[in-house]
N, C-alpha and C. Protein backbone atom coordinates (compact mmCIF):
# COMPACT_ATOMS: atom_id res chain seq x y z
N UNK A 1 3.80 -0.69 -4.05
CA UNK A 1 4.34 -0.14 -2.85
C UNK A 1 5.85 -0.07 -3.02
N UNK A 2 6.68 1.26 -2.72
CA UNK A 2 7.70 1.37 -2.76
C UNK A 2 8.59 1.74 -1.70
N UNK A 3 9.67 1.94 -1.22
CA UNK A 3 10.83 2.51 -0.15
C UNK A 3 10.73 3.75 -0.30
N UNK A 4 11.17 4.27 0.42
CA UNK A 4 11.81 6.12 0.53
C UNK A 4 12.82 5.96 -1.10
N UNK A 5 13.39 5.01 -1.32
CA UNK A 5 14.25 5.19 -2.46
C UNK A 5 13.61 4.78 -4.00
N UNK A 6 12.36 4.65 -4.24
CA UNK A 6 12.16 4.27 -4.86
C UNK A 6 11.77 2.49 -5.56
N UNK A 7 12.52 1.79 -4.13
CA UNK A 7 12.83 -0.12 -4.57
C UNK A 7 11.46 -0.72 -3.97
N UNK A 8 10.49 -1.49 -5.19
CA UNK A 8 9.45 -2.27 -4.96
C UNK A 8 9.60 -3.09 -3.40
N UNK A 9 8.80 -2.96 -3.16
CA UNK A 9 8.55 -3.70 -1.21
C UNK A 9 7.93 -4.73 -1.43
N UNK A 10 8.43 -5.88 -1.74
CA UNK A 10 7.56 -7.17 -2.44
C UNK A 10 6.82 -8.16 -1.03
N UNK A 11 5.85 -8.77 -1.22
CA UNK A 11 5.72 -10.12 0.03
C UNK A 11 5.08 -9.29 0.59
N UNK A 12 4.85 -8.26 0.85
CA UNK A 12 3.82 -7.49 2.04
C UNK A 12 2.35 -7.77 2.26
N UNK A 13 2.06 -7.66 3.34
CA UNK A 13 0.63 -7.72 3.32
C UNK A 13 -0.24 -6.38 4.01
N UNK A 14 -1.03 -5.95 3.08
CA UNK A 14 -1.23 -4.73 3.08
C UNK A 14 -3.23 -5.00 3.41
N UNK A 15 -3.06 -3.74 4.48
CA UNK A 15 -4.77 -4.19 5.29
C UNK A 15 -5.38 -2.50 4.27
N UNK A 16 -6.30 -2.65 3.53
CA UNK A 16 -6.86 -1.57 2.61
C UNK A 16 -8.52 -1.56 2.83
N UNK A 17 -9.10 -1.26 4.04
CA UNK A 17 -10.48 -0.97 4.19
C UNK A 17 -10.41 -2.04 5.07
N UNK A 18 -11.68 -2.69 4.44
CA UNK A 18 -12.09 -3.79 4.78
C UNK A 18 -10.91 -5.21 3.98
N UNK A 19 -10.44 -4.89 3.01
CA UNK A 19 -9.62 -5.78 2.43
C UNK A 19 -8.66 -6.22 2.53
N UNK A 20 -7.63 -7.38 2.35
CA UNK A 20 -6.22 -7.66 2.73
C UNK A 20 -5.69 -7.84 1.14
N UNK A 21 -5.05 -7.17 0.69
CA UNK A 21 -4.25 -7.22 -0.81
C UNK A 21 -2.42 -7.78 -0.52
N UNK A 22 -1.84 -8.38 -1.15
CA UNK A 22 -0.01 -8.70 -0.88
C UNK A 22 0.59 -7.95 -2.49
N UNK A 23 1.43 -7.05 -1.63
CA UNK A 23 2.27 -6.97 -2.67
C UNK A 23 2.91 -7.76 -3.43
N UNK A 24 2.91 -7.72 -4.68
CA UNK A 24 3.79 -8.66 -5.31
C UNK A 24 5.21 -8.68 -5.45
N UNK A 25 6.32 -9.23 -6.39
CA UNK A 25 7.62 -9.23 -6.73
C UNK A 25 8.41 -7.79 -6.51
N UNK A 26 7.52 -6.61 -7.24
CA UNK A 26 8.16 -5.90 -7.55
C UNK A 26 7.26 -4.50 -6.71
N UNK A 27 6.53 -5.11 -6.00
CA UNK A 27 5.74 -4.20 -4.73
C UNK A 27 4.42 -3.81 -5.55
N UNK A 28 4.20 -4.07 -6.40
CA UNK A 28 2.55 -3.84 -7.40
C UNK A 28 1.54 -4.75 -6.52
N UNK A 29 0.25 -4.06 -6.57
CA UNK A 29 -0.69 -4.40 -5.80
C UNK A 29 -2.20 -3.87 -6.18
N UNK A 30 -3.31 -4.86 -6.56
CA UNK A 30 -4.63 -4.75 -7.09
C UNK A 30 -5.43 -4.55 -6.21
N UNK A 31 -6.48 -3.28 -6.07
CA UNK A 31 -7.40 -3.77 -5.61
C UNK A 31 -8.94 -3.30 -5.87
N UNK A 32 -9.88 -3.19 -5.40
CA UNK A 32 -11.54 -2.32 -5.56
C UNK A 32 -11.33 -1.58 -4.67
N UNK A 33 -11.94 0.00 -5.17
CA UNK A 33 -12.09 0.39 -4.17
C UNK A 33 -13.81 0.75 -4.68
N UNK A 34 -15.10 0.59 -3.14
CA UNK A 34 -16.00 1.27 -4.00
C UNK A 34 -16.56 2.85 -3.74
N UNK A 35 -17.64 3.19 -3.74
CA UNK A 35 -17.54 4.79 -3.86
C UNK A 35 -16.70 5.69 -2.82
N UNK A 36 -16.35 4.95 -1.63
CA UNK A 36 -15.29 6.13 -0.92
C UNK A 36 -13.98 5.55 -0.99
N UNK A 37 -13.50 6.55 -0.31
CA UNK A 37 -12.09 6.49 -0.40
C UNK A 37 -11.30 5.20 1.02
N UNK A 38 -10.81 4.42 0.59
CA UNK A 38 -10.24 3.50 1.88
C UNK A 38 -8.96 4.26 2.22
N UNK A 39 -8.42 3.59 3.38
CA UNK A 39 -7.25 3.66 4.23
C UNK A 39 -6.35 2.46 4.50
N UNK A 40 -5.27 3.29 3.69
CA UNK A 40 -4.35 1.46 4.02
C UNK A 40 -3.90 1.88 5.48
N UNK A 41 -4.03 0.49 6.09
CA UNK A 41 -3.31 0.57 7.29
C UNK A 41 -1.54 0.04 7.32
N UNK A 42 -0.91 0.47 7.93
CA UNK A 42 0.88 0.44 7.85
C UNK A 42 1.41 -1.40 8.19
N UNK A 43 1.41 -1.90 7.19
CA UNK A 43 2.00 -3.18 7.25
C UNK A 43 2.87 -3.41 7.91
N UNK A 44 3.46 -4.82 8.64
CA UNK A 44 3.95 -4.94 10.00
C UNK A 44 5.53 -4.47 9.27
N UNK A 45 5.64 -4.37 10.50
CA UNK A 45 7.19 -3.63 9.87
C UNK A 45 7.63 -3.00 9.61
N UNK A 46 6.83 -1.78 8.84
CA UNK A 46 6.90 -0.69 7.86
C UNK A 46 6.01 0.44 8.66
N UNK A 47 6.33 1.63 7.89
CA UNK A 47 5.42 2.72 8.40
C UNK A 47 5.34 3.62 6.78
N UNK A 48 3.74 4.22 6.75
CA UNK A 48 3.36 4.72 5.59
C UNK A 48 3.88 6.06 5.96
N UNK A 49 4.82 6.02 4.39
CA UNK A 49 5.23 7.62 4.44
C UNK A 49 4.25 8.77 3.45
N UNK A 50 3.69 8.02 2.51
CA UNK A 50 2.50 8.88 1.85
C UNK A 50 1.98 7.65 0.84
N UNK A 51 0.89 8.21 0.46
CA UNK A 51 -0.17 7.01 -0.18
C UNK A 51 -0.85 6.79 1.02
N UNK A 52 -1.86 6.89 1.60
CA UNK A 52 -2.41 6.15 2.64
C UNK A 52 -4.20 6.24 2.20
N UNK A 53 -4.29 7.14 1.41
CA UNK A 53 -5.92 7.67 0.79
C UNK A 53 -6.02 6.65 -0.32
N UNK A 54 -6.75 5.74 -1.01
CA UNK A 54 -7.21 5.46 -1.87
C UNK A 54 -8.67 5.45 -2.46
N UNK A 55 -8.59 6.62 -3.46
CA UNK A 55 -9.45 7.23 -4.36
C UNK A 55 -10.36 6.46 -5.52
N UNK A 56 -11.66 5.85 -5.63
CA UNK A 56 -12.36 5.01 -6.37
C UNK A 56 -11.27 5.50 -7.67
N UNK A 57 -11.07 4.29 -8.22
CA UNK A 57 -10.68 4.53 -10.38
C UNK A 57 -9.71 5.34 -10.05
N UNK A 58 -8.67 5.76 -8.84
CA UNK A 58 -7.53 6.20 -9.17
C UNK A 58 -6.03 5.18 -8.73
N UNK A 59 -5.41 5.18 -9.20
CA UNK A 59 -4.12 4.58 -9.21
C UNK A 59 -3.44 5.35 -7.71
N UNK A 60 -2.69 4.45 -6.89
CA UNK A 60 -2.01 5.00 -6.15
C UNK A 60 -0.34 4.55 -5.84
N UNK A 61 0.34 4.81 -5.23
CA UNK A 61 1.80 4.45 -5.10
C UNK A 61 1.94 4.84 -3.52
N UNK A 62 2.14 3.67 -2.80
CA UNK A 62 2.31 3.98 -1.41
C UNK A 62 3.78 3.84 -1.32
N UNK A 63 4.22 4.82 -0.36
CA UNK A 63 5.30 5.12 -0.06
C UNK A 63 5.95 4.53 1.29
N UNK A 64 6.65 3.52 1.64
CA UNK A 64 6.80 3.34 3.06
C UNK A 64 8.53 3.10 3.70
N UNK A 65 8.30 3.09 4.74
CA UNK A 65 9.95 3.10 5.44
C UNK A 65 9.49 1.85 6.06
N UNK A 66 11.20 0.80 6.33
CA UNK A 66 11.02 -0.26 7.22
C UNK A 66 11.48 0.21 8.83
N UNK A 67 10.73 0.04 9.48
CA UNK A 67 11.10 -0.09 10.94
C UNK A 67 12.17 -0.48 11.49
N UNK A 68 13.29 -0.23 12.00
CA UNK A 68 14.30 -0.75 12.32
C UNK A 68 14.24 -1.94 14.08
């Protein structure tokens, strides 16, 4: 998970289906997805600017802004 600028969003906790995944150090984040596609929901604080679809066996990069 990254900023509008590109800088890893580390410590997050990110709601993905049914699942809860945390970003790590540098905003990298594992998870399953199985045959459909999940929906991350917008972690507190933040709002999803793109990435929000996750595709079985595809890699994604969520994009988000912090809330002021």
């Amino acid at each position: 998970m990254v900023d509008e600028s590109g800088n890893g969003v580390a410590d997050v906790e990110l709601q993905v289906g049914k699942q809860t995944v945390f970003a790590g150090a540098t905003g990298e984040f594992e998870l399953t997805v199985g045959k459909r596609k999940a929906y991350v929901a917008s972690p507190e604080g933040w709002r999803i600017v793109s990435g929000t679809n996750v595709e079985p066996g595809e890699s994604v990069t969520i994009v988000v802004e912090h809330l002021h």
